[in-house]
Protein backbone atom coordinates (compact mmCIF):
# COMPACT_ATOMS: atom_id res chain seq x y z
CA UNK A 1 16.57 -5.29 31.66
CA UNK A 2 19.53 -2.55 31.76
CA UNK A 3 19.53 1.04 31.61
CA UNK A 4 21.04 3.26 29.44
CA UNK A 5 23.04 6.14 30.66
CA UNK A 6 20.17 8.05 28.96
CA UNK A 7 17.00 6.02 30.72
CA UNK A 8 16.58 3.67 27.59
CA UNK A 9 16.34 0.13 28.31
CA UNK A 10 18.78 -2.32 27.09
CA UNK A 11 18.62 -6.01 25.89
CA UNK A 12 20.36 -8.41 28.77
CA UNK A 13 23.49 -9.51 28.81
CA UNK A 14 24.94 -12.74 29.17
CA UNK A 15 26.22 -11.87 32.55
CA UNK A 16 22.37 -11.22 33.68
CA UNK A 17 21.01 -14.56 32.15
CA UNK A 18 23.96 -16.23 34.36
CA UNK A 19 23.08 -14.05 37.88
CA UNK A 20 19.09 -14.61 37.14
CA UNK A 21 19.74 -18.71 36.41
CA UNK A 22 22.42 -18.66 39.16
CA UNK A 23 25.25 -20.29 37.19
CA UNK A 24 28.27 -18.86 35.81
CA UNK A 25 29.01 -17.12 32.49
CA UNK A 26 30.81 -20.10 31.29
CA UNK A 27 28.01 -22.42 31.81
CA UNK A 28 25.69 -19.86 29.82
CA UNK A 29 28.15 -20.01 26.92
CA UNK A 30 28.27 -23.41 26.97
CA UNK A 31 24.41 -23.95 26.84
CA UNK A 32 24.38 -21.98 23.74
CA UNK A 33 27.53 -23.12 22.28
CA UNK A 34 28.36 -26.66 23.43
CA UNK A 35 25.10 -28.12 25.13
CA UNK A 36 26.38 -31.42 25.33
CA UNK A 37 29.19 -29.97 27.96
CA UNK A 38 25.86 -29.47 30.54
CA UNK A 39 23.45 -31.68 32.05
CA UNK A 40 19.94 -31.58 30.76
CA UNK A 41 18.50 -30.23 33.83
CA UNK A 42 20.67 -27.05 33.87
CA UNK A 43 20.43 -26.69 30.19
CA UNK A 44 16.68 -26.57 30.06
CA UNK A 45 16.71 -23.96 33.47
CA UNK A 46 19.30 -21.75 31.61
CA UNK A 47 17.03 -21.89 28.60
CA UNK A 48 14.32 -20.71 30.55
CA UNK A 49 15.72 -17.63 31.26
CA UNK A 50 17.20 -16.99 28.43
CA UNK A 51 13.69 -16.91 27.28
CA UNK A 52 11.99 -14.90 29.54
CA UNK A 53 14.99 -12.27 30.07
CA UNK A 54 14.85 -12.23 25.58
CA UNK A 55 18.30 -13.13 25.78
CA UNK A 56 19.74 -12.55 21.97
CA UNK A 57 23.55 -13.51 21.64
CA UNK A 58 25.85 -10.52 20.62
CA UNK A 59 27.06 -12.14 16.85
CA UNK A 60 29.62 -9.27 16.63
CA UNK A 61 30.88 -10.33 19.64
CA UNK A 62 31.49 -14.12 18.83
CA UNK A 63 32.83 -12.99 14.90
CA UNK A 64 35.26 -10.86 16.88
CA UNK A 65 36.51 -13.86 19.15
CA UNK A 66 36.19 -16.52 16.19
CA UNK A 67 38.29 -14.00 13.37
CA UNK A 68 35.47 -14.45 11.20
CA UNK A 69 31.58 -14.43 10.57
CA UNK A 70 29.18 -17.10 10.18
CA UNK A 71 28.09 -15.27 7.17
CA UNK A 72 28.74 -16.19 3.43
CA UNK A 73 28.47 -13.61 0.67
CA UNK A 74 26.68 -14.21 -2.81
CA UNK A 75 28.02 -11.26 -5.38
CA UNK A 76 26.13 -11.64 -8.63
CA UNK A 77 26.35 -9.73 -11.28
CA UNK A 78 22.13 -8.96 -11.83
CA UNK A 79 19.49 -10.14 -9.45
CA UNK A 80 16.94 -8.80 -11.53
CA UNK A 81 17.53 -11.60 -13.75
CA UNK A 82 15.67 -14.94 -12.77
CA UNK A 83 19.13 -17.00 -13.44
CA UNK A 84 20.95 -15.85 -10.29
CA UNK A 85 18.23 -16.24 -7.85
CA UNK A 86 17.77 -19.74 -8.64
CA UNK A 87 21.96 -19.28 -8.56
CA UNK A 88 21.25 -18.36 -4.66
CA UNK A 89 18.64 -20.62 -3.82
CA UNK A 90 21.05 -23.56 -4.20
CA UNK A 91 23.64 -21.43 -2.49
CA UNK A 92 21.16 -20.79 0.56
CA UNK A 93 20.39 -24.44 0.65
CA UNK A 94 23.81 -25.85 1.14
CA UNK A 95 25.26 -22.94 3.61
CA UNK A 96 22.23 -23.80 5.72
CA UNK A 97 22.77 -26.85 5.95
CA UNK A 98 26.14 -26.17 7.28
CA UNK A 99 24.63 -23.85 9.80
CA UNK A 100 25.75 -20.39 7.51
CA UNK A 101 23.62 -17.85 6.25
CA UNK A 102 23.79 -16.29 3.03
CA UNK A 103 24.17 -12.44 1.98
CA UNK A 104 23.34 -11.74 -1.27
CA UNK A 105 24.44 -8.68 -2.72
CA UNK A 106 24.03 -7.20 -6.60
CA UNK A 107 26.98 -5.62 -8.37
CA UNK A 108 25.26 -4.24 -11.34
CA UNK A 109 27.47 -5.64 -13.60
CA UNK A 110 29.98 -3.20 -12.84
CA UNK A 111 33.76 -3.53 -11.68
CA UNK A 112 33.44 -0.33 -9.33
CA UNK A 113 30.66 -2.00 -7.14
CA UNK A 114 32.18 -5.19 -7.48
CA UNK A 115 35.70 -3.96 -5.61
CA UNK A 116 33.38 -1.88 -2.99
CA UNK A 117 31.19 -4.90 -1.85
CA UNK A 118 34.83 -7.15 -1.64
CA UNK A 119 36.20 -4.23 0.77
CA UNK A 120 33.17 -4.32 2.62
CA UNK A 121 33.33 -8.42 3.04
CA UNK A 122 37.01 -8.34 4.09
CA UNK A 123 35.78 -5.25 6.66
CA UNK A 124 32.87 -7.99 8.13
CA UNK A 125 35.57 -10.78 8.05
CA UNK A 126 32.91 -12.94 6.17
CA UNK A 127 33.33 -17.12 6.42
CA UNK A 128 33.65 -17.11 2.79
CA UNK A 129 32.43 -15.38 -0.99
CA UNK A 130 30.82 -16.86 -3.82
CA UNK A 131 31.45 -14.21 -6.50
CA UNK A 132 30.09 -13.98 -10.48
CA UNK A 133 32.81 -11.66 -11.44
CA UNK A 134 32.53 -8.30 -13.19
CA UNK A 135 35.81 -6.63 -13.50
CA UNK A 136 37.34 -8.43 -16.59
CA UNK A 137 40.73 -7.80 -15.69
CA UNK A 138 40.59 -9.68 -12.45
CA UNK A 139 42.18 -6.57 -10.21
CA UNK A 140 39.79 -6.92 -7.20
CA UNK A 141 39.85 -10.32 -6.99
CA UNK A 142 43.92 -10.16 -6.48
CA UNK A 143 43.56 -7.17 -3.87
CA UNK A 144 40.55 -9.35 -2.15
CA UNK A 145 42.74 -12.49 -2.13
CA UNK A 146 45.39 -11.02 0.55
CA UNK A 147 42.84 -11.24 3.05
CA UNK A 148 42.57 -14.88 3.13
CA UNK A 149 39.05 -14.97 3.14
CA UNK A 150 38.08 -18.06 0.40
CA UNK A 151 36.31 -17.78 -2.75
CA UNK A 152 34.97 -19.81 -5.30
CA UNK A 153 34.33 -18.09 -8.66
CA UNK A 154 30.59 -18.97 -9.94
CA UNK A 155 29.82 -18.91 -13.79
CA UNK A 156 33.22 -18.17 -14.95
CA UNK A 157 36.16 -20.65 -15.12
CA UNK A 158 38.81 -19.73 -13.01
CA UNK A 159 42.33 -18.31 -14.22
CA UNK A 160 44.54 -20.66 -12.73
CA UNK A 161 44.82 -23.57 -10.62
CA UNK A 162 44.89 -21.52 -7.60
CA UNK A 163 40.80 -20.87 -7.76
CA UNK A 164 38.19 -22.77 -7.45
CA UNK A 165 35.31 -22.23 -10.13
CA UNK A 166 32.07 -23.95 -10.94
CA UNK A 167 30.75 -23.06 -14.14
CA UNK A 168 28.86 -23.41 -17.42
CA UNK A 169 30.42 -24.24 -20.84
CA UNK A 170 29.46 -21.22 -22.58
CA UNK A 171 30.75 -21.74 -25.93
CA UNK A 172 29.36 -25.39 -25.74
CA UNK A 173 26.01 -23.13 -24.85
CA UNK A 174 26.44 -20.86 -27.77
CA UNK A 175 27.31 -23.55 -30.51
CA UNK A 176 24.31 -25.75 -29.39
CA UNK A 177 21.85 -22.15 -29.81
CA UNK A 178 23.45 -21.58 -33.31
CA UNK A 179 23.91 -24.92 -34.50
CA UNK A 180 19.94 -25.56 -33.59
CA UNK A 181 19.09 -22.39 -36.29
CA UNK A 182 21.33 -23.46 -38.81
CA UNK A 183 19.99 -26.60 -38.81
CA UNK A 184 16.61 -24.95 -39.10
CA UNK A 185 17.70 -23.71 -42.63
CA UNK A 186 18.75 -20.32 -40.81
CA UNK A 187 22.14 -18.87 -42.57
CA UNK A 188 21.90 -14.86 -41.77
CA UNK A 189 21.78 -15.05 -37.64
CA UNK A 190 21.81 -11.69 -35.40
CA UNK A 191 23.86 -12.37 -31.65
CA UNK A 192 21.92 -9.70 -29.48
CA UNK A 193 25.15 -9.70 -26.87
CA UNK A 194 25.34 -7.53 -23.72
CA UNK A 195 28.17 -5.88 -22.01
CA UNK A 196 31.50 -6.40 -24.00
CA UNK A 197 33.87 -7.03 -20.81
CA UNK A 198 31.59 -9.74 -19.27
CA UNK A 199 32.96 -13.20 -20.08
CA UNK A 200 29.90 -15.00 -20.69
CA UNK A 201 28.80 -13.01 -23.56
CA UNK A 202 32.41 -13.27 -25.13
CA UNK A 203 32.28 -17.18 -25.14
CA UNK A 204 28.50 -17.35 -26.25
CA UNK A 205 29.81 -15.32 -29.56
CA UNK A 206 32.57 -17.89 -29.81
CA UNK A 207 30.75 -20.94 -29.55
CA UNK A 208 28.05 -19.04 -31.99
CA UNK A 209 30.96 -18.90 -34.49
CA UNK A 210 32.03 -22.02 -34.17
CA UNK A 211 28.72 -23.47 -34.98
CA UNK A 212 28.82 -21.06 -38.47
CA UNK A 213 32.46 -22.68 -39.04
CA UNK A 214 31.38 -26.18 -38.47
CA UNK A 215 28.08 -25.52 -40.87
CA UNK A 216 30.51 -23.95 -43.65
CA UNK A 217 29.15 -20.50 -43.22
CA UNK A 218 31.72 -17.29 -42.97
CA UNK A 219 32.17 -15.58 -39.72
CA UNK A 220 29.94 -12.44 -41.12
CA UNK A 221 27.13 -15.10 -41.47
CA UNK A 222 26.48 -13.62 -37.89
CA UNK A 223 25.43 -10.44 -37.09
CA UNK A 224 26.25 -8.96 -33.42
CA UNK A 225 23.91 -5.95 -31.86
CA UNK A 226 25.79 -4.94 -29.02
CA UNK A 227 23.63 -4.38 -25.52
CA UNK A 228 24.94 -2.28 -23.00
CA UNK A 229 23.30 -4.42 -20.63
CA UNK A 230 21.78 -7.92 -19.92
CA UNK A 231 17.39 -7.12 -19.77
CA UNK A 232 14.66 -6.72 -21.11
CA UNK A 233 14.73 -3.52 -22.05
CA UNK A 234 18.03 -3.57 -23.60
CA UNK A 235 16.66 -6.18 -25.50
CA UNK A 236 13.43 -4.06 -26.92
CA UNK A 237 16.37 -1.17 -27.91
CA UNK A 238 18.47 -4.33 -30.13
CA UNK A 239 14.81 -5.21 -30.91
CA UNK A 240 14.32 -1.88 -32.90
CA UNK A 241 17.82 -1.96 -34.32
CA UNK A 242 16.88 -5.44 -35.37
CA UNK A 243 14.02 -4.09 -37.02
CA UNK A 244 15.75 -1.19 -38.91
CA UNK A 245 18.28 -3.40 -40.71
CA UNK A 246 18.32 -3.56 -44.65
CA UNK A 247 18.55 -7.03 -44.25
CA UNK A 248 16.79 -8.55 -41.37
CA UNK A 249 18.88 -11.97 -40.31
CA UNK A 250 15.98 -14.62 -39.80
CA UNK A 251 17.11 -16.03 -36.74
CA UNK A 252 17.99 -14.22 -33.40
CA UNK A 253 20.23 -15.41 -30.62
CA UNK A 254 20.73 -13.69 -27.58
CA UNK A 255 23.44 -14.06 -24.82
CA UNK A 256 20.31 -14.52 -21.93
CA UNK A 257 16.92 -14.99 -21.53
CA UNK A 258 15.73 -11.47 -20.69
CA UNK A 259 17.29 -9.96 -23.89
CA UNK A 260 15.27 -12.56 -25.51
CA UNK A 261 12.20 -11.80 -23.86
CA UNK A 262 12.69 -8.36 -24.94
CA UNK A 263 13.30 -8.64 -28.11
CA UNK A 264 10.12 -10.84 -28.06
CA UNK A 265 7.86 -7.95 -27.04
CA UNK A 266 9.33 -5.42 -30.12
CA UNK A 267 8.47 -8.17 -32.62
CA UNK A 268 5.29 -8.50 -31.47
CA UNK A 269 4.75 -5.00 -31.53
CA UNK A 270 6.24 -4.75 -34.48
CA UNK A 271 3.45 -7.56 -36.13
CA UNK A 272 6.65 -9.25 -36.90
CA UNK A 273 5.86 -13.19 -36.29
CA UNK A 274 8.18 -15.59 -33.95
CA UNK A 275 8.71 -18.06 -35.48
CA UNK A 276 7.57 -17.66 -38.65
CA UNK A 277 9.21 -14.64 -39.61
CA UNK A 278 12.40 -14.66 -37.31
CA UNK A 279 13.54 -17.76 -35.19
CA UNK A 280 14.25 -16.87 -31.73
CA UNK A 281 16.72 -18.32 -29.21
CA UNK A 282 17.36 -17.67 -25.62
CA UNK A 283 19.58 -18.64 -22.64
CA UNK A 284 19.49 -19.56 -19.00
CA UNK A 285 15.66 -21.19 -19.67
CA UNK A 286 14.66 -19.25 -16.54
CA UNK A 287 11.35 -19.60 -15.55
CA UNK A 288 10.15 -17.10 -17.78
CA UNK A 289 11.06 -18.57 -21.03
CA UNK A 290 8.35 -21.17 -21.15
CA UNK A 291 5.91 -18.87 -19.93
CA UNK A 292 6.12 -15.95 -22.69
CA UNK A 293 3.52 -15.76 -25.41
CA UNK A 294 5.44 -17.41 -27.59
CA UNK A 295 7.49 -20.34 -25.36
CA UNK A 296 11.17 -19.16 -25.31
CA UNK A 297 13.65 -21.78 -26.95
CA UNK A 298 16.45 -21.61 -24.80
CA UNK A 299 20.15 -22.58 -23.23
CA UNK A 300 19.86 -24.30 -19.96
CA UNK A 301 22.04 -23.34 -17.15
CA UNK A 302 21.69 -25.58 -14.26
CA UNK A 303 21.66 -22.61 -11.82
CA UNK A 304 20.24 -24.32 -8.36
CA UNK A 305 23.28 -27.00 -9.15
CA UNK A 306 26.06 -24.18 -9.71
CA UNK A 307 24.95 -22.53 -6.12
CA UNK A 308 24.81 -25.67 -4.67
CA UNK A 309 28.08 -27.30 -5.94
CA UNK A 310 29.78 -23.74 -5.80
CA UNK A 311 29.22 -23.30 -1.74
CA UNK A 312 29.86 -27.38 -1.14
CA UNK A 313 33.20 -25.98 -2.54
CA UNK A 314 33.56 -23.17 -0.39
CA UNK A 315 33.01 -25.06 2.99
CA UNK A 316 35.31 -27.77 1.73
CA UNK A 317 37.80 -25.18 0.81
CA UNK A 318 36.96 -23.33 4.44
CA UNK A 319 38.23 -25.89 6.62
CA UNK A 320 34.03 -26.74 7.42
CA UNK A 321 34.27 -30.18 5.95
CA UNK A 322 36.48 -33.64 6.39
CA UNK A 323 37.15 -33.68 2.75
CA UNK A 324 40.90 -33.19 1.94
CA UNK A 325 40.49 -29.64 -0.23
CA UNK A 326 42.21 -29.09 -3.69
CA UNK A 327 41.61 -26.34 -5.62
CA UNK A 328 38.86 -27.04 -8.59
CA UNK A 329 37.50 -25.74 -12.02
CA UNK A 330 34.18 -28.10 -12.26
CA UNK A 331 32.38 -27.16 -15.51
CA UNK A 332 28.90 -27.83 -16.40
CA UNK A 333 27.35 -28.72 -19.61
CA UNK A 334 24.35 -27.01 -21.08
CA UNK A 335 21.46 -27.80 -22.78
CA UNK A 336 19.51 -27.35 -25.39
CA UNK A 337 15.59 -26.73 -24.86
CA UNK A 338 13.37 -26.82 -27.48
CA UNK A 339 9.91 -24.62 -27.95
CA UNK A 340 7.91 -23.26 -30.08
CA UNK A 341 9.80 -19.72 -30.76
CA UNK A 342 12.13 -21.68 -33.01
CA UNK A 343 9.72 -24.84 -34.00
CA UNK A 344 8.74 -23.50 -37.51
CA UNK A 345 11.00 -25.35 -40.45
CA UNK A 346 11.96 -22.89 -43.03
């Protein structure tokens, strides 16, 4: 152990793991490195003392020789919601299997944290983002881009064909939610949305109004209560509002689960039945959905498959794979899941 100017002790360095093992520093940085440079014999004595000394290697220090991390960053827009933490699970399990960890961080949803967290990646000189985006106009993501770090965009389809993206059809997801009701015998329908700018909710309203069009029902057939954001207790406030219309649409669907589950606990409250007095429809199917009082019908988002498939992207598009990379827009499909919270024919 070293001293401090001011008596502390300090971790050892690589130089004292090399003077205790009686090698050089190159020979150290090779065992931990490239072990297949050293014979087994010297490898296993350096490892030794590594051990006993509590030799940790510096990871600032190799980042700052290498140009970059062996970090990648996870932006999401809420992970309070169930949806992107099975999202990051995929994400985890692909970047460890390339020897990368994962830092997830949580933009709230809003643009202003969203361009913060991308200075702060670019600062770190991560080995890649995955990013849900927040900022509708796509401003940080232009500024981030002149830092060459890659990205792949996650639940949102890129802009051009100079992004990769792995996403969700989300008007496919809203027309197979509103086409389910209508089919039902549903033909006054309430969209609980969330935050206006987010992408998502846009193309869940579309597909939700293309489903009215297909089923020869006018575009006021639907019935939007704006949320200002994507949980549960925004989706008790629509809830109320819900409750305190003239004329109550008999069929709810809302832009994710947690709204959902929300609006759930006012009707229950409320003595109002699900399904038999208002159909209810969710999406994501998080893990939640089935387990509510009433089991959640809902939208599912194959969320471990967009983490993984998102990050096999990023490595490919990092220079960590053999794969010849090309930038990509893959696009899921969703589906519909069935339960009880819309099961009851009118």
């Amino acid at each position: 152990m070293r001293r401090t100017a001011g008596g502390g002790a300090q971790g050892a360095g690589i130089k004292d793991v090399a003077r205790e093992a009686g090698v050089s520093v190159g020979t150290v940085s090779n065992v931990i490195n490239r072990p297949d440079r050293v014979s087994e014999r010297t490898r296993r004595h350096v490892q030794d003392v590594i051990a006993r000394l509590g030799y940790v290697r510096s990871e600032s220090a190799r980042q700052l020789r290498a140009g970059r991390s062996r970090i990648l960053a996870l932006l999401v827009l809420d992970m309070g919601n169930p949806f992107f933490v099975d999202l990051a699970r995929g994400a985890e399990r692909s970047a460890r299997a390339a020897g990368l960890s994962v830092m997830v961080c949580n933009s709230d949803q809003s643009p202003e944290a969203e361009a913060e967290y991308l200075s702060l990646f670019a600062e770190q000189r991560v080995h890649g983002v995955l990013v849900t985006p927040a900022d509708p106009s796509g401003d940080n993501l232009r500024e981030f881009r002149r830092h060459g770090i890659p990205f792949v965009l996650v639940d949102r389809v890129a802009g051009g064909p100079s992004e990769c993206s792995v996403s969700v059809d989300d008007v496919a997801g809203g027309a197979l939610a509103v086409r389910h009701l209508v089919t039902l015998g549903h033909s006054s329908i309430a969209y609980v949305s969330g935050p206006p700018h987010l992408l998502q909710v846009r193309d869940r309203r579309t597909g939700a109004l293309n489903a009215l069009a297909e089923a020869g029902l006018p575009p006021h057939a639907l019935h939007e209560i704006v949320a200002d954001r994507l949980d549960v207790n925004a989706g008790r406030d629509a809830g109320a509002r819900l409750l305190g219309m003239a004329e109550r649409p008999t069929a709810v669907f809302c832009a994710n689960d947690l709204l959902a589950l929300g609006v759930l606990q006012s009707m229950y409250a409320a003595g109002v039945r699900v399904p038999e007095d208002i159909a209810l429809v969710g999406y994501d199917d998080i893990e939640f959905a089935a387990a509510a009082a009433v089991p959640l019908t809902s939208v599912r988002q194959p969320a471990t498959t967009l983490g993984t498939l998102a990050t096999e992207l990023l490595l490919e598009e990092a220079g960590d794979t053999d794969a010849v990379h090309r930038h990509r827009q893959v696009v899921l499909q969703p589906e519909l899941v069935v339960r009880r919270s819309t099961l009851h024919p009118r």
